[in-house]
C-alpha atoms as a PDB file:
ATOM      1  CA  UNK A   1       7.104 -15.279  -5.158  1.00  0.00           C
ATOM      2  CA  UNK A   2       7.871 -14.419  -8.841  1.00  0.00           C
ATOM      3  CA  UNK A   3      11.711 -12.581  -8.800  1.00  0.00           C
ATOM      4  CA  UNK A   4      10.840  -9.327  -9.944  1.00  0.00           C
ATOM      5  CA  UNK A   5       8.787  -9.217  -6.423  1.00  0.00           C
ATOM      6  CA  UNK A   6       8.932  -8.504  -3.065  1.00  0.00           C
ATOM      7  CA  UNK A   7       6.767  -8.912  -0.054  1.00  0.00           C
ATOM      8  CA  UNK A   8       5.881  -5.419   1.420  1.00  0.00           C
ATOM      9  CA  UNK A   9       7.051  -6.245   4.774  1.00  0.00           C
ATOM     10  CA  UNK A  10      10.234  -6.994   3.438  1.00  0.00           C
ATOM     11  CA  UNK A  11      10.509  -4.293   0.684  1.00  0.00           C
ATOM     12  CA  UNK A  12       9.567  -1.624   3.676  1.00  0.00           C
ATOM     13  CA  UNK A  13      12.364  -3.258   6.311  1.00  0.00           C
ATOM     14  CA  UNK A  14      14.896  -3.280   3.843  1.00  0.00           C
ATOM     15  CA  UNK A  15      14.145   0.861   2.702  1.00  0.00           C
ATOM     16  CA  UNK A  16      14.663   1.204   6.751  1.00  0.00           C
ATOM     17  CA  UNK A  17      10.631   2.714   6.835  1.00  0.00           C
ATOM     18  CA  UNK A  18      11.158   0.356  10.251  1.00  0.00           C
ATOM     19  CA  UNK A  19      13.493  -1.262  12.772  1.00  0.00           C
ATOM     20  CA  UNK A  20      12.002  -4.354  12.318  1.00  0.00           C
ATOM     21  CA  UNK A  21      10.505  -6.820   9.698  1.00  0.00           C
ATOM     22  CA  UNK A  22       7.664  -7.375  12.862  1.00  0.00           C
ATOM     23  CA  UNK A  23       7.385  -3.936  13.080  1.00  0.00           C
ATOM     24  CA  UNK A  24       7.052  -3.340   9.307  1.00  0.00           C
ATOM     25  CA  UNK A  25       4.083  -6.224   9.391  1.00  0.00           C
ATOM     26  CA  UNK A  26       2.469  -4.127  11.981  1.00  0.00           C
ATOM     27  CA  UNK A  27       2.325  -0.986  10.075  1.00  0.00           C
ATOM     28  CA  UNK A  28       0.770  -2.516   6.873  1.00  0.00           C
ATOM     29  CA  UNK A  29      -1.777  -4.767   9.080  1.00  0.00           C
ATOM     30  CA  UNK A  30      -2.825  -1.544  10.688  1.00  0.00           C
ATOM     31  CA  UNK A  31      -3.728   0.009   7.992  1.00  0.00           C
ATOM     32  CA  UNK A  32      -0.969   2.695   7.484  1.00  0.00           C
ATOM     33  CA  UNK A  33       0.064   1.485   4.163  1.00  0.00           C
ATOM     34  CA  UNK A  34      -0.986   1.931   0.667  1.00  0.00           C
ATOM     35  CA  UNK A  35       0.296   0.458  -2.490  1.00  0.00           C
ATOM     36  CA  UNK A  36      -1.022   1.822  -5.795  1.00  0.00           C
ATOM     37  CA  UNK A  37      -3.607   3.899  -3.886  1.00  0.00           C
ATOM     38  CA  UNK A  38      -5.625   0.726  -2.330  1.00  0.00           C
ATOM     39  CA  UNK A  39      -5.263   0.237   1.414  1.00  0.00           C
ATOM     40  CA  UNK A  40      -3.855  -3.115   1.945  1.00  0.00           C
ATOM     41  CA  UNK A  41      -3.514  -4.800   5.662  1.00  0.00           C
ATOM     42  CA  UNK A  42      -1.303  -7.709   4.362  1.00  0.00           C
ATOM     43  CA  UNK A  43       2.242  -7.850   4.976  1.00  0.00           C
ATOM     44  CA  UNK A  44       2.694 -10.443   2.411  1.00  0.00           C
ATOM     45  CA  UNK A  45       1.603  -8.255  -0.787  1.00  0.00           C
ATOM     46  CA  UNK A  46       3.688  -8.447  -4.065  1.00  0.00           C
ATOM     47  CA  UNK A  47       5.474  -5.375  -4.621  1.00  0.00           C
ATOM     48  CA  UNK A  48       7.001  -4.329  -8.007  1.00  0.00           C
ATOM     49  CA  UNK A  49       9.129  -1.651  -9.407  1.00  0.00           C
ATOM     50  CA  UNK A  50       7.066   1.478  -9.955  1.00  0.00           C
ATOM     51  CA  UNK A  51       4.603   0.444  -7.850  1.00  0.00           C
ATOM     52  CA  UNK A  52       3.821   3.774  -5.445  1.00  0.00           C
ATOM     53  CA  UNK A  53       3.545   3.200  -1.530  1.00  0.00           C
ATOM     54  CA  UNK A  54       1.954   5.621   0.457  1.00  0.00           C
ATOM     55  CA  UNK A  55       3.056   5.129   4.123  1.00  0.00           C
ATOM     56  CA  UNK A  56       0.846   7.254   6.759  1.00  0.00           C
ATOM     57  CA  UNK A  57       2.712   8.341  10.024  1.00  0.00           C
ATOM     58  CA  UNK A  58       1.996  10.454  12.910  1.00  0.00           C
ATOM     59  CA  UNK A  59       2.541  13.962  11.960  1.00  0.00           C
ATOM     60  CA  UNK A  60       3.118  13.507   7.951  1.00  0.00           C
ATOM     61  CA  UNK A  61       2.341  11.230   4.984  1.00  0.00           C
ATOM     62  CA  UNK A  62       5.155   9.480   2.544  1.00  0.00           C
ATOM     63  CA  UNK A  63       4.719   8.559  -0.801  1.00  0.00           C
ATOM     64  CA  UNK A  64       7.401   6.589  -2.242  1.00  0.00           C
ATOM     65  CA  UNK A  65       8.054   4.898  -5.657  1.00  0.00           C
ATOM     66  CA  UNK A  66       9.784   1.797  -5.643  1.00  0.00           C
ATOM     67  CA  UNK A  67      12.838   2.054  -7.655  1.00  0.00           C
ATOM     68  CA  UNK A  68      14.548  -1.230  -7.029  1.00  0.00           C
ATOM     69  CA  UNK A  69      14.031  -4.347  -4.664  1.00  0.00           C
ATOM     70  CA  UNK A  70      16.514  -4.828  -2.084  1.00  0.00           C
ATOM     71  CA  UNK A  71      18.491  -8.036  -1.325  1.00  0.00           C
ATOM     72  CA  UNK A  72      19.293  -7.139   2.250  1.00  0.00           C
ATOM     73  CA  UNK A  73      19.009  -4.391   4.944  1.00  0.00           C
ATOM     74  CA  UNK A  74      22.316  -2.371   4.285  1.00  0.00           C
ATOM     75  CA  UNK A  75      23.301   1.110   5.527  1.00  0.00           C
ATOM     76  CA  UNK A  76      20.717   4.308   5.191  1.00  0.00           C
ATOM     77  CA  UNK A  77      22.478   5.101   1.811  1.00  0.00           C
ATOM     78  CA  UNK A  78      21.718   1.965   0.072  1.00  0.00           C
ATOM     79  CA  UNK A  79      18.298   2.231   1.600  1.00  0.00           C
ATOM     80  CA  UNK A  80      17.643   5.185  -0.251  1.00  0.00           C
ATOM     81  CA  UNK A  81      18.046   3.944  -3.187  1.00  0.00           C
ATOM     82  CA  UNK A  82      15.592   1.188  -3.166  1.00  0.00           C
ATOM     83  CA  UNK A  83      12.734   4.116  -3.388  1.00  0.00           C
ATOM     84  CA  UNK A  84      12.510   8.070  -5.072  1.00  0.00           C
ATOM     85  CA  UNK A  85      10.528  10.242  -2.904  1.00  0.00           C
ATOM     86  CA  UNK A  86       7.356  11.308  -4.187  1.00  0.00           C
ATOM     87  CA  UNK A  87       6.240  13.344  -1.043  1.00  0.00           C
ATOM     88  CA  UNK A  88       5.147  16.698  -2.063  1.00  0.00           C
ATOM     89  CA  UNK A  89       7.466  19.511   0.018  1.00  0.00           C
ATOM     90  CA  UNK A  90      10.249  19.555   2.124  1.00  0.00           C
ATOM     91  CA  UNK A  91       8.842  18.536   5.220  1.00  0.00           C
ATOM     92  CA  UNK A  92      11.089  16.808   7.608  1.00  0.00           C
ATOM     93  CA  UNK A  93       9.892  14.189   9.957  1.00  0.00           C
ATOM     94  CA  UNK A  94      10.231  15.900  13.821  1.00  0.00           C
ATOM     95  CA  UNK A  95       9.111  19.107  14.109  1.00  0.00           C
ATOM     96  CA  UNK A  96      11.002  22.141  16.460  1.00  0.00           C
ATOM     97  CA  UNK A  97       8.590  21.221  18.944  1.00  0.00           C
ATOM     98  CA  UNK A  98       9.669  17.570  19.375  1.00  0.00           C
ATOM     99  CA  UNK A  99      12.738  18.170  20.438  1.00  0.00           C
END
């Protein structure tokens, strides 16, 4: 894979959207992920800065833009900064009545 890209399994494992890189390949093959818009169900997709991931979950949607590629899965802080939040609102992730 050409150096200014990463697969999306990887890319989404190292911004911490999962616990695992096996988990992260689960999400895309099931059909949660978008890149660019277009549904994609393989883990091994080129991503590239800029390009905009749309990652469906339970209760709420997030759209990301990739801002950099990471190099390894580090603390939530250099996650962060792999991505700028696109997600319209302040919505938080659990609700009052998860907890």
């Amino acid at each position: 894979m050409r150096e200014d890209r990463q697969r999306l399994d990887k890319w989404l494992w190292f911004a911490r959207f999962a616990k695992t890189r096996t988990l992260a390949a689960k999400l895309v093959t099931s059909g949660f992920v978008r890149v660019n818009g277009q549904r994609t169900d393989n883990a091994a997709k080129a991503v590239a800065l800029g390009d905009v991931i749309t990652i469906a979950l339970a209760r709420t949607a997030l759209v990301v833009r990739v801002e950099a590629l990471g190099e390894r899965r580090g603390p939530a802080p250099e996650a962060r900064q792999l991505y700028a939040d696109l997600t319209e609102g302040e919505g938080t992730l659990v609700s009052e009545d998860d907890k």
